[in-house]
PDB file of N, CA and C in Angstrom:
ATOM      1  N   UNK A   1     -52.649 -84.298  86.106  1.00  0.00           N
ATOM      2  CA  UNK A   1     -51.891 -84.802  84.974  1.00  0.00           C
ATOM      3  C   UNK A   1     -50.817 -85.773  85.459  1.00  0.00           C
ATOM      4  N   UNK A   2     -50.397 -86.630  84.552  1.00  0.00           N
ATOM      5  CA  UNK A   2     -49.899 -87.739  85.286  1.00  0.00           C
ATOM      6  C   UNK A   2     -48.056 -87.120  84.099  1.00  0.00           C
ATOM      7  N   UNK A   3     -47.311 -87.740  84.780  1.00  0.00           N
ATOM      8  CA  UNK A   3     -46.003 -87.177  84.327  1.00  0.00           C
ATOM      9  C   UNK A   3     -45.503 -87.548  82.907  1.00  0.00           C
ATOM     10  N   UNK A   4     -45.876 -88.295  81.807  1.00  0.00           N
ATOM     11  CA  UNK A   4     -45.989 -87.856  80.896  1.00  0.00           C
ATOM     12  C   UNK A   4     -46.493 -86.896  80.324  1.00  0.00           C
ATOM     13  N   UNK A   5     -48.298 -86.942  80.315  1.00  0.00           N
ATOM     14  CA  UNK A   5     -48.920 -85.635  79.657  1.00  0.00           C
ATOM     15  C   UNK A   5     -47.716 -84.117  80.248  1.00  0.00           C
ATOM     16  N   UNK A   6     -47.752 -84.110  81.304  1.00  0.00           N
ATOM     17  CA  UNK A   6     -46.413 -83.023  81.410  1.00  0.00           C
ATOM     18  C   UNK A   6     -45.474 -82.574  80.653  1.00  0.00           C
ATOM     19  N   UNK A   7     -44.586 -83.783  80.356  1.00  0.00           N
ATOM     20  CA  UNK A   7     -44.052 -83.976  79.384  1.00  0.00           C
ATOM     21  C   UNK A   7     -43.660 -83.793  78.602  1.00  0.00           C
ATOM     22  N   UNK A   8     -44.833 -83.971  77.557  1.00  0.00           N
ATOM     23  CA  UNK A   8     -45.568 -84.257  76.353  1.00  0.00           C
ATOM     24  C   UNK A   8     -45.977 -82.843  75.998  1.00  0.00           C
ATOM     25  N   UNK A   9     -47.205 -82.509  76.820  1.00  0.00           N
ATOM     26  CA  UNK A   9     -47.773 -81.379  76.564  1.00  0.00           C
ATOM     27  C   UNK A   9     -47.463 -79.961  77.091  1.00  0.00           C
ATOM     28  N   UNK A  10     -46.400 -80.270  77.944  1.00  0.00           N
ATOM     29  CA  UNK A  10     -46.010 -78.799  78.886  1.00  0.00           C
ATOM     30  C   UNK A  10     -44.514 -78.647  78.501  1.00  0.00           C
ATOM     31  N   UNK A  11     -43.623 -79.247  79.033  1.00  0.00           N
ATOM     32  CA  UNK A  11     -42.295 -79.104  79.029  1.00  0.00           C
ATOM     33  C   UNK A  11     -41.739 -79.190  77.606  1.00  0.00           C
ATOM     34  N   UNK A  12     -42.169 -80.637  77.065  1.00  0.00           N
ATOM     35  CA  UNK A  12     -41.562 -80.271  75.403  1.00  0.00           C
ATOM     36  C   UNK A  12     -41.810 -79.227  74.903  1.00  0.00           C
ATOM     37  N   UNK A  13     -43.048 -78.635  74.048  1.00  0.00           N
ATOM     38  CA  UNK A  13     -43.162 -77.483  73.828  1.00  0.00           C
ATOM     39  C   UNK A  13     -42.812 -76.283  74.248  1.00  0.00           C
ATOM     40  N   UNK A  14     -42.592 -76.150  75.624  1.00  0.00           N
ATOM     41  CA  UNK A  14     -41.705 -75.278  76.126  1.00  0.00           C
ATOM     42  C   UNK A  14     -40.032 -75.036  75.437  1.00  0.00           C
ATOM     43  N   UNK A  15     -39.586 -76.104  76.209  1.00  0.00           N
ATOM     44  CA  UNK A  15     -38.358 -76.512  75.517  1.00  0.00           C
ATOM     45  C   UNK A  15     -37.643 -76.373  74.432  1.00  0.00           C
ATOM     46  N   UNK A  16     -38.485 -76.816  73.295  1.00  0.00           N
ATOM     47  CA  UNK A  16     -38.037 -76.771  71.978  1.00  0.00           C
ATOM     48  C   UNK A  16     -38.718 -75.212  71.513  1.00  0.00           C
ATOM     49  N   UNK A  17     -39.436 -74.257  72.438  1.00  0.00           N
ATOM     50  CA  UNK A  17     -39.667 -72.521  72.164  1.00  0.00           C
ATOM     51  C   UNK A  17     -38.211 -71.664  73.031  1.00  0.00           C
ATOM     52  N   UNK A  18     -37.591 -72.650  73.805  1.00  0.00           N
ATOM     53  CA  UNK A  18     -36.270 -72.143  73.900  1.00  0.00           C
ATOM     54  C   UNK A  18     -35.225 -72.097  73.132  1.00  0.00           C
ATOM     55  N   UNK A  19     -35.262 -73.115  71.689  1.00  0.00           N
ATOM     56  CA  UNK A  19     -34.472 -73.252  70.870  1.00  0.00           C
ATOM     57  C   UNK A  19     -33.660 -74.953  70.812  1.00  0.00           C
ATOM     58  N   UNK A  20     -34.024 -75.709  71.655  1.00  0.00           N
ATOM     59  CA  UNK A  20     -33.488 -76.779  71.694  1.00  0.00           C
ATOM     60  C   UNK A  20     -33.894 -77.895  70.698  1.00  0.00           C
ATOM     61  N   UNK A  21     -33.381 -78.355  69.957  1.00  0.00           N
ATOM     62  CA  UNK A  21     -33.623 -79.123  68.961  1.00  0.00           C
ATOM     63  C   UNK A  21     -33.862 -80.507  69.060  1.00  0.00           C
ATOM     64  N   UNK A  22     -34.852 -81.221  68.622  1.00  0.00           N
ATOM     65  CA  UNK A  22     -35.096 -83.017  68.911  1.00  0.00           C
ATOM     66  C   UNK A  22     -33.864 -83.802  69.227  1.00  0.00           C
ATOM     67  N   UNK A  23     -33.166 -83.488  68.440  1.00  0.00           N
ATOM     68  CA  UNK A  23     -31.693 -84.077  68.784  1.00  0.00           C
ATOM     69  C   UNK A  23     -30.448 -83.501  70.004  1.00  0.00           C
ATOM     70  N   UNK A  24     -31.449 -82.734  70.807  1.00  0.00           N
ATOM     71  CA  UNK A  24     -30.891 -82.315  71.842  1.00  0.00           C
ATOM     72  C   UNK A  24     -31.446 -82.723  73.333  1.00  0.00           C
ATOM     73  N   UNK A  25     -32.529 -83.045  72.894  1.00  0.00           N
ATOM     74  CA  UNK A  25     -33.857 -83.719  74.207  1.00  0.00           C
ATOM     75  C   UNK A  25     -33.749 -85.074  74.111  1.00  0.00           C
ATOM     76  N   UNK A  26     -33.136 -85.890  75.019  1.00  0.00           N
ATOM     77  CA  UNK A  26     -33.426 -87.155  75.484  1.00  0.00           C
ATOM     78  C   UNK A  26     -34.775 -87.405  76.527  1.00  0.00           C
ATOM     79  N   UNK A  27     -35.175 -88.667  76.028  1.00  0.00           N
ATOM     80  CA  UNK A  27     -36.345 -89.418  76.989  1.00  0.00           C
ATOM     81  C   UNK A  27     -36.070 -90.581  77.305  1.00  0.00           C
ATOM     82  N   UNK A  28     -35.719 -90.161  79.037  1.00  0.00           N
ATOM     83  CA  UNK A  28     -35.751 -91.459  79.514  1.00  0.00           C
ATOM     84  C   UNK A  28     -34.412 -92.821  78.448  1.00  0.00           C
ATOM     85  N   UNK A  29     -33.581 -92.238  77.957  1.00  0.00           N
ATOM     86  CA  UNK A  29     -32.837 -92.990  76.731  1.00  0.00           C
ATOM     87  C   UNK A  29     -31.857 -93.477  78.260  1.00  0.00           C
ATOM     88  N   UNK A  30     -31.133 -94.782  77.321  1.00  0.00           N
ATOM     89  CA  UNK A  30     -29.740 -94.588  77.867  1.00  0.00           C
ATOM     90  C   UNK A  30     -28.506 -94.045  78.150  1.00  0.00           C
ATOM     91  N   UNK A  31     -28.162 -93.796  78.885  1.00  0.00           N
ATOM     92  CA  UNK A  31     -27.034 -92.962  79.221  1.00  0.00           C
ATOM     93  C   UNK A  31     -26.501 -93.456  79.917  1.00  0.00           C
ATOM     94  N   UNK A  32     -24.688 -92.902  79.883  1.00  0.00           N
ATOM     95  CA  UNK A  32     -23.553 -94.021  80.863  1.00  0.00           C
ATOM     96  C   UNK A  32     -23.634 -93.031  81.817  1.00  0.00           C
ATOM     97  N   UNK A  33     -22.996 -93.889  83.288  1.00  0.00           N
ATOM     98  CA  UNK A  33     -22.678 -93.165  84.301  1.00  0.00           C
ATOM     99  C   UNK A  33     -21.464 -93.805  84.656  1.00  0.00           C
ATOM    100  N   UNK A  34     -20.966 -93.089  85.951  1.00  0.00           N
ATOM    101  CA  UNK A  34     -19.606 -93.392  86.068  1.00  0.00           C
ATOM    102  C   UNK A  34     -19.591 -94.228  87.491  1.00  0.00           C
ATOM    103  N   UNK A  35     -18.936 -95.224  87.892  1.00  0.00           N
ATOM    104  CA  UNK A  35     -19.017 -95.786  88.858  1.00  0.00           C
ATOM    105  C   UNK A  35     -17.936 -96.102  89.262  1.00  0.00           C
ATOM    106  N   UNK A  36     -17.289 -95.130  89.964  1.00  0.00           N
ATOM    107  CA  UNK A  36     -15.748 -95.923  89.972  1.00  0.00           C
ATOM    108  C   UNK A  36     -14.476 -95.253  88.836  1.00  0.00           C
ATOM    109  N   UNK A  37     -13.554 -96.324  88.513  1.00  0.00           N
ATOM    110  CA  UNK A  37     -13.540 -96.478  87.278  1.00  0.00           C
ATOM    111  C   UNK A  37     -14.231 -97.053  86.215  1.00  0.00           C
ATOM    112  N   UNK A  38     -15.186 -97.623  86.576  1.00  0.00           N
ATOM    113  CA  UNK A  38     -16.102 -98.120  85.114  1.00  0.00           C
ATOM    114  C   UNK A  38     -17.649 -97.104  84.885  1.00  0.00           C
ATOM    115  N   UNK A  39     -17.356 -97.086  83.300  1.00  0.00           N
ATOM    116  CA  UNK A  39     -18.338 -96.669  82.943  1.00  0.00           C
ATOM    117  C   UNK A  39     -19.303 -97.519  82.597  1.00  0.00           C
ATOM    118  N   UNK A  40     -20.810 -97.735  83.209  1.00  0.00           N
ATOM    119  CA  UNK A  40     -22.078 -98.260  82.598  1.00  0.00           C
ATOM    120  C   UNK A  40     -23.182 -97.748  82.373  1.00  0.00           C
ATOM    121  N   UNK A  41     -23.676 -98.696  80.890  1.00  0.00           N
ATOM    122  CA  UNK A  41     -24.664 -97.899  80.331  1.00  0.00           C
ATOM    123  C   UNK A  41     -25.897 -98.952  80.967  1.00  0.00           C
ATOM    124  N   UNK A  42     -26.907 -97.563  81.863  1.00  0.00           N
ATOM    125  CA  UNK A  42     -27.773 -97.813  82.168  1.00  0.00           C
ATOM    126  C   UNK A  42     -29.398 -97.195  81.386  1.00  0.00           C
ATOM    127  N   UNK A  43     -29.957 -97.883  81.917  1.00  0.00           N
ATOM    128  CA  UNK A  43     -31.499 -97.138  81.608  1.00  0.00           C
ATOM    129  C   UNK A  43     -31.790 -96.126  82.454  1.00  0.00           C
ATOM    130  N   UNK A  44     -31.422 -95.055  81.987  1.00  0.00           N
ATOM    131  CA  UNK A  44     -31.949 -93.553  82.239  1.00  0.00           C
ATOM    132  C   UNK A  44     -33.081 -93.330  82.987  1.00  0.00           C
ATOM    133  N   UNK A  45     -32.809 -92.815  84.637  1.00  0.00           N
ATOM    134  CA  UNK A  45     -34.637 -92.553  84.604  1.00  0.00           C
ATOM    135  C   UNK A  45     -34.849 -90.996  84.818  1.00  0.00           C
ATOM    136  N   UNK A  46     -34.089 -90.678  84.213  1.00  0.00           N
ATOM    137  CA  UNK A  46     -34.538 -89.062  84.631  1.00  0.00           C
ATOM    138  C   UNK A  46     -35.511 -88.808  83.138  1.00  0.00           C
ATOM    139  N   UNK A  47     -35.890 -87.807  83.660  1.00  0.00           N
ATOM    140  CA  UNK A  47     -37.493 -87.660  82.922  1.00  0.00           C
ATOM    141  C   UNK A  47     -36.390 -87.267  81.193  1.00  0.00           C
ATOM    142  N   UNK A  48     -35.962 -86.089  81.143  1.00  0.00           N
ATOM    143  CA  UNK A  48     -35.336 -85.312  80.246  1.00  0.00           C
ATOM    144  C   UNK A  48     -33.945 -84.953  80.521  1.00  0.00           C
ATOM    145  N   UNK A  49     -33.365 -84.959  79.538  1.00  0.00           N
ATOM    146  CA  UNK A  49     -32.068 -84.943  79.591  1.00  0.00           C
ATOM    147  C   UNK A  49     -31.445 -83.657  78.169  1.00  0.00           C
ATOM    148  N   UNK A  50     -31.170 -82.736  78.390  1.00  0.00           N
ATOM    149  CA  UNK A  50     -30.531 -81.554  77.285  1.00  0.00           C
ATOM    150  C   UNK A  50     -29.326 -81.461  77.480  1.00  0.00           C
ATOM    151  N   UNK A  51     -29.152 -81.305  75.805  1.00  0.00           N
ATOM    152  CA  UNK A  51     -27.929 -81.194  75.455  1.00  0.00           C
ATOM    153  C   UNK A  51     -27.662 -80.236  74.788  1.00  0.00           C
ATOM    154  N   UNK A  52     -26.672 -79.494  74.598  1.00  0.00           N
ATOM    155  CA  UNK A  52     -26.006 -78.408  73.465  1.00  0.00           C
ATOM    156  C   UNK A  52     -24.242 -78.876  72.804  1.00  0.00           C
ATOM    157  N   UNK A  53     -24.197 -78.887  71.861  1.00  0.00           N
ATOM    158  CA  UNK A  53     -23.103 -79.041  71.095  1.00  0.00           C
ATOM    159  C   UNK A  53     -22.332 -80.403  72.307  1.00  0.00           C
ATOM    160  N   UNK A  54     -22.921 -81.527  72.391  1.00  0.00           N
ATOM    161  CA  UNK A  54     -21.840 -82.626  73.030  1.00  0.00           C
ATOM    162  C   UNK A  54     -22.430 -82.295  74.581  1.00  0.00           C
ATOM    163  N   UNK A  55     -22.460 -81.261  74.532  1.00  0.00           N
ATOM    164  CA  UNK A  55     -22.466 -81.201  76.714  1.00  0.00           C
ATOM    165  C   UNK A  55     -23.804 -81.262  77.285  1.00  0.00           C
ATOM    166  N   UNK A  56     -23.570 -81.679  78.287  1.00  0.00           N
ATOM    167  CA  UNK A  56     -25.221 -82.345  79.148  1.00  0.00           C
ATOM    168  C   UNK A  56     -25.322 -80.953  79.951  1.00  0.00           C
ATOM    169  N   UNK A  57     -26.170 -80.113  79.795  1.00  0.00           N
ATOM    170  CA  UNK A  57     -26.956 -79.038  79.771  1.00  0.00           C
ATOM    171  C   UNK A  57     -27.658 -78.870  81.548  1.00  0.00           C
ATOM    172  N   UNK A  58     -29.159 -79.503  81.277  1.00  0.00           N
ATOM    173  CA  UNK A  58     -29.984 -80.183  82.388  1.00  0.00           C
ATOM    174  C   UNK A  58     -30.565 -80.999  82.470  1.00  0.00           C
ATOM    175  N   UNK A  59     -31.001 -82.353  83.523  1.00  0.00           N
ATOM    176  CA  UNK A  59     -31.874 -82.530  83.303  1.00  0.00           C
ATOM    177  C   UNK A  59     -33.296 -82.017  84.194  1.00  0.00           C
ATOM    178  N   UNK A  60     -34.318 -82.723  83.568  1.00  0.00           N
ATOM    179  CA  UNK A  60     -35.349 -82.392  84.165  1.00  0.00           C
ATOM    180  C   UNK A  60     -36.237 -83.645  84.817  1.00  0.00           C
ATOM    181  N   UNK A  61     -36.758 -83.667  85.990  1.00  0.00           N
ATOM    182  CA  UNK A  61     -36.818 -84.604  86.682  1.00  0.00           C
ATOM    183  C   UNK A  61     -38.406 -84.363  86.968  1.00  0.00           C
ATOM    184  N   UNK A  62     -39.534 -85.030  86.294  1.00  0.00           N
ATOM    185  CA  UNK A  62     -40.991 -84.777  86.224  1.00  0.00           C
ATOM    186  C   UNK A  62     -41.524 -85.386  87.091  1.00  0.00           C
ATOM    187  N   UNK A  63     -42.540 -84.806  87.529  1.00  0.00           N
ATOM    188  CA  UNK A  63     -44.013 -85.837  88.838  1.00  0.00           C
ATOM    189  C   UNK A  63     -44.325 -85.848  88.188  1.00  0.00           C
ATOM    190  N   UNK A  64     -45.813 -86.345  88.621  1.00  0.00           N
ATOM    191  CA  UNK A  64     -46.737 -85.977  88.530  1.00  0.00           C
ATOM    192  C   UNK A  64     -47.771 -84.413  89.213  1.00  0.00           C
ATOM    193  N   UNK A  65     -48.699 -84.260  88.603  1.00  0.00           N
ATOM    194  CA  UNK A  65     -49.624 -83.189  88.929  1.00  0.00           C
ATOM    195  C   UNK A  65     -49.929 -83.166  90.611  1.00  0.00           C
ATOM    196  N   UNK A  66     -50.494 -83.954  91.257  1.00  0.00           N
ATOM    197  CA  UNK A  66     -51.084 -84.180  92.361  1.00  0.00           C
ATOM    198  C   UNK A  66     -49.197 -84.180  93.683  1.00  0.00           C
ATOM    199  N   UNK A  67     -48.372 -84.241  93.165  1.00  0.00           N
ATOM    200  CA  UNK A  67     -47.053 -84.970  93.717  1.00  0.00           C
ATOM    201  C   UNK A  67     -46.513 -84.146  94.256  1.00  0.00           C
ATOM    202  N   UNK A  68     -46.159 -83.627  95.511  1.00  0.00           N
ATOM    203  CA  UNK A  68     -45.914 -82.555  96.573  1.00  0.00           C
ATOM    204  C   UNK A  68     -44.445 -82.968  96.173  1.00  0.00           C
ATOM    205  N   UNK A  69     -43.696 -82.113  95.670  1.00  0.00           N
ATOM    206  CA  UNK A  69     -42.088 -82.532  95.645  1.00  0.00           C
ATOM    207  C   UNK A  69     -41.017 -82.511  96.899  1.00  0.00           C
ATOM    208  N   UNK A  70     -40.466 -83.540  97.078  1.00  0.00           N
ATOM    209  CA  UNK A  70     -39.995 -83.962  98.647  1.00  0.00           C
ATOM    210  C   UNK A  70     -38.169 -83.701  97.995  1.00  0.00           C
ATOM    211  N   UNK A  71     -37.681 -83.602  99.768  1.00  0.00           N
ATOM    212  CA  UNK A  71     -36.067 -83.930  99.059  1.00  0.00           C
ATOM    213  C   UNK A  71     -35.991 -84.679  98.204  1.00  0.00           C
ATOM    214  N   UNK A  72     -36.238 -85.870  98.933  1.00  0.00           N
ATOM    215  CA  UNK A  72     -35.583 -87.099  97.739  1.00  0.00           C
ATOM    216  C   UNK A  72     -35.669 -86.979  96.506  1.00  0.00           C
ATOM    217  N   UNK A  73     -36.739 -86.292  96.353  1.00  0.00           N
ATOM    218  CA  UNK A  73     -36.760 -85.637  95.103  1.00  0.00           C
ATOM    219  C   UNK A  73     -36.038 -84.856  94.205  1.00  0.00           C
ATOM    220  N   UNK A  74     -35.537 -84.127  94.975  1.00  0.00           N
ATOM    221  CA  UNK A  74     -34.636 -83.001  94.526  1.00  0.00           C
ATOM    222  C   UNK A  74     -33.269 -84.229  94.493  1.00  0.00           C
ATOM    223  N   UNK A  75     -33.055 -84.522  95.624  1.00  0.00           N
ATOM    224  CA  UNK A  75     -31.572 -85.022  95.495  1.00  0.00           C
ATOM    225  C   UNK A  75     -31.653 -86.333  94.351  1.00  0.00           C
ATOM    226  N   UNK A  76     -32.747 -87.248  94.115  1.00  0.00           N
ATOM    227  CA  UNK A  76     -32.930 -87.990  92.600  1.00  0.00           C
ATOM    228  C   UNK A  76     -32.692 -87.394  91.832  1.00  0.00           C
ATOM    229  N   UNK A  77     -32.670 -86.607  91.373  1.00  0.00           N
ATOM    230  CA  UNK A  77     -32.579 -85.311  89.986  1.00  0.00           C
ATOM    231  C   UNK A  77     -30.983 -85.017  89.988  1.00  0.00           C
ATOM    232  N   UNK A  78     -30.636 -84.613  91.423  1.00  0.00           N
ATOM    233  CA  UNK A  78     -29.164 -83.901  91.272  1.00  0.00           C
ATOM    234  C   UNK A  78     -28.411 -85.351  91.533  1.00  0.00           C
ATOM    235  N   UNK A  79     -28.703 -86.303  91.521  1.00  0.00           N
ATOM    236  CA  UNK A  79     -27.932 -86.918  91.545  1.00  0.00           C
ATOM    237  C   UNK A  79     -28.004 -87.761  89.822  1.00  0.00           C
ATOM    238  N   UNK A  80     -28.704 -87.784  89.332  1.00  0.00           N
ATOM    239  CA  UNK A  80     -29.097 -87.899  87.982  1.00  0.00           C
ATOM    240  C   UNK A  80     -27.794 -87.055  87.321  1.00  0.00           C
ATOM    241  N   UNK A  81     -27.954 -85.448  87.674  1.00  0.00           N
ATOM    242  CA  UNK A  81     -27.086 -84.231  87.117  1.00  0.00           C
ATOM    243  C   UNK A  81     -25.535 -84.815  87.029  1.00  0.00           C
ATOM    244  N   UNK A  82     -25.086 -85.040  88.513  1.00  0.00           N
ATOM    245  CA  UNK A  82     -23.919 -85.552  88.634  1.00  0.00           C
ATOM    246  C   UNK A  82     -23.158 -86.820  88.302  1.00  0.00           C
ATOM    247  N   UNK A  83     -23.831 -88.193  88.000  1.00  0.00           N
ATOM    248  CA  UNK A  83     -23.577 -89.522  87.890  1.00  0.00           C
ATOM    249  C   UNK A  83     -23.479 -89.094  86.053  1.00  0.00           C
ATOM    250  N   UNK A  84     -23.458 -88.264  85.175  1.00  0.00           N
ATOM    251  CA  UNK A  84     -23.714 -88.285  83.675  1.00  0.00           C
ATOM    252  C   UNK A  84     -22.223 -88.280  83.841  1.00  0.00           C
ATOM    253  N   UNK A  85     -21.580 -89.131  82.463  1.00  0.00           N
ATOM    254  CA  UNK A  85     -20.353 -89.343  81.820  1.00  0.00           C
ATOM    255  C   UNK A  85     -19.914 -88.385  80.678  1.00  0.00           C
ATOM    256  N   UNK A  86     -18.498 -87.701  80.879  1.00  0.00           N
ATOM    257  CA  UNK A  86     -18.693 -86.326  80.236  1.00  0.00           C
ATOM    258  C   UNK A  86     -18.447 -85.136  80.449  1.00  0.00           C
ATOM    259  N   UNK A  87     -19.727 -85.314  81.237  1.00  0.00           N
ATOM    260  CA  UNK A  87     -19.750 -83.788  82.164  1.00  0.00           C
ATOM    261  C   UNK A  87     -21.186 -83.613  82.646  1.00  0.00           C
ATOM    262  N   UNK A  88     -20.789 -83.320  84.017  1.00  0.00           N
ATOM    263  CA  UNK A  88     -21.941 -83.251  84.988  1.00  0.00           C
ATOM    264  C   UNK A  88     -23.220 -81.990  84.282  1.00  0.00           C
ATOM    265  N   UNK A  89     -23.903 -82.648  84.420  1.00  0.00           N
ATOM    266  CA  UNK A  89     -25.379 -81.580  84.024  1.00  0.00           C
ATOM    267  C   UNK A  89     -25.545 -80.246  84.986  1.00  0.00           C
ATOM    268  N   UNK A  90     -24.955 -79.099  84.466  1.00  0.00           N
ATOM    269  CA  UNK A  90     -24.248 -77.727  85.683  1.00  0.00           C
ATOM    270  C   UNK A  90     -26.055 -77.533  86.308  1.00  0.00           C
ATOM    271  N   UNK A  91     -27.026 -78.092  85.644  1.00  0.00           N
ATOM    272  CA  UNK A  91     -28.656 -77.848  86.151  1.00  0.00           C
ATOM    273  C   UNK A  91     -29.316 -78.935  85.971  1.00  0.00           C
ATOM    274  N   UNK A  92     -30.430 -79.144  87.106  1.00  0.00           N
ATOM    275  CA  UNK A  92     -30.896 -79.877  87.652  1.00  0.00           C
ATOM    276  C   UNK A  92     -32.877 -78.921  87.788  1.00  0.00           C
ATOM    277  N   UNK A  93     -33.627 -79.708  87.169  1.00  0.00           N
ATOM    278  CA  UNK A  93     -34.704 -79.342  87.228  1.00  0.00           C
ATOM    279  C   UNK A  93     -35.903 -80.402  87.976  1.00  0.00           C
ATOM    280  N   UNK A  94     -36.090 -79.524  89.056  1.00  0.00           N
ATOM    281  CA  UNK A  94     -37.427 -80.838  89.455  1.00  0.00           C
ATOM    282  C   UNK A  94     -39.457 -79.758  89.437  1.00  0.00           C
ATOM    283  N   UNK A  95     -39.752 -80.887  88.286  1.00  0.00           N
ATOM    284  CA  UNK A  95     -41.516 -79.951  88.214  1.00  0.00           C
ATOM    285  C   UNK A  95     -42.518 -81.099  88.217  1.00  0.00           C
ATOM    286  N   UNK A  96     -43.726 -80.366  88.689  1.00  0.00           N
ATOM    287  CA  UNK A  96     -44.779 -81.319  88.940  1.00  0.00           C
ATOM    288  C   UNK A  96     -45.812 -80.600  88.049  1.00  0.00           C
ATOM    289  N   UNK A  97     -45.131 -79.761  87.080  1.00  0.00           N
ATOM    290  CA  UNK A  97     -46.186 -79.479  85.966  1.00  0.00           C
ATOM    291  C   UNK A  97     -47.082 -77.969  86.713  1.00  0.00           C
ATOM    292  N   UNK A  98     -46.763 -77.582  87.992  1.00  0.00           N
ATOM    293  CA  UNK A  98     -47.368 -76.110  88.623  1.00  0.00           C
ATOM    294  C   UNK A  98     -46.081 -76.157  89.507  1.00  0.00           C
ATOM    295  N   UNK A  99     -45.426 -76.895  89.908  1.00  0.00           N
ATOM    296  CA  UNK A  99     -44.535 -75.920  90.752  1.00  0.00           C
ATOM    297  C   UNK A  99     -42.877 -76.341  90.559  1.00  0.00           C
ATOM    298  N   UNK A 100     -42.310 -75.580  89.687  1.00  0.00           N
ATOM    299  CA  UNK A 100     -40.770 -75.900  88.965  1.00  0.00           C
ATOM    300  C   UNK A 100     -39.933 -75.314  89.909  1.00  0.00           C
ATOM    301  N   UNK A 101     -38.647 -75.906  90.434  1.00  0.00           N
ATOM    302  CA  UNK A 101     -37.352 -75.723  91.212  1.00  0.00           C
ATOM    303  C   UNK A 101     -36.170 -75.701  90.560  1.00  0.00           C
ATOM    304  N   UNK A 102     -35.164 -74.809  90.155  1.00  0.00           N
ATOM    305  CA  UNK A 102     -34.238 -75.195  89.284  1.00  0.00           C
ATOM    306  C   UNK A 102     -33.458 -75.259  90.087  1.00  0.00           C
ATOM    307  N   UNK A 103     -31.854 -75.870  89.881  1.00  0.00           N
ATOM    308  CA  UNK A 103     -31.012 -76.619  91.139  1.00  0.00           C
ATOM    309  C   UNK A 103     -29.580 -75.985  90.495  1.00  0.00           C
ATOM    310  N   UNK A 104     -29.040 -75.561  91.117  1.00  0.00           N
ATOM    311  CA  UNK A 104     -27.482 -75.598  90.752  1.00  0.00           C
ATOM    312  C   UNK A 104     -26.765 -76.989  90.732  1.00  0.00           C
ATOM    313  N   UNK A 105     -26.521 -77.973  90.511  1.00  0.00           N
ATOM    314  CA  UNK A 105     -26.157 -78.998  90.110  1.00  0.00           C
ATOM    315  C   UNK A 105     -24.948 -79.225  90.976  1.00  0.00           C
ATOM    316  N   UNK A 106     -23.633 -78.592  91.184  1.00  0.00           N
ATOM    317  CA  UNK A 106     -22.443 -78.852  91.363  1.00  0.00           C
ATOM    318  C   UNK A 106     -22.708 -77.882  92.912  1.00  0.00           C
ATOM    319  N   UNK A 107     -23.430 -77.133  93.280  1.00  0.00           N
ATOM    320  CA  UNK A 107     -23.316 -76.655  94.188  1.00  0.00           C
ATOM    321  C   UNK A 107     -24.261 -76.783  95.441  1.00  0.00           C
TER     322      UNK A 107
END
């Protein structure tokens, strides 16, 4: 499966059977980060992005199926977690659709 169908067919549905609402799941949207003192709004590449009442939750950082997950991997994701404007995402998720890692974010 290539990292949409994941997505699409695995993680959303998951997701929204946890209680999270459309208006709580970002894709791939824009979001500011902090650089400095300036804030810019970039194009998002983390796969998913949750929210609850205002606060950035986790995100989730998708392969593909076939995609052996490497550091860089992990640290793309947590660094995704940490660069959000706001407040840092306290979780950090990296899945290849069979094998999910959840991350403490700040630690």
């Amino acid at each position: 499966m290539n990292e949409e169908a994941i997505r699409s067919k695995i993680l959303l549905p998951y997701i929204q059977d946890l209680g999270f609402e459309q208006s709580e799941i970002s894709f791939e949207d824009s979001f500011k980060i902090r650089l400095g003192r300036t804030e810019k709004t970039i194009r998002g590449r983390s796969d998913i992005l949750c929210t609850r009442d205002g606060q950035n939750l986790f995100i989730v950082e998708v392969k593909r199926a076939s995609h052996i997950i490497t550091e860089n991997d992990i640290k793309q994701g947590i660094s995704y977690s940490k660069a959000l404007v706001g407040n840092i995402a306290p979780f950090t998720i990296i899945t290849n659709g069979e094998k999910t890692t959840i991350y403490d974010t700040i630690s």
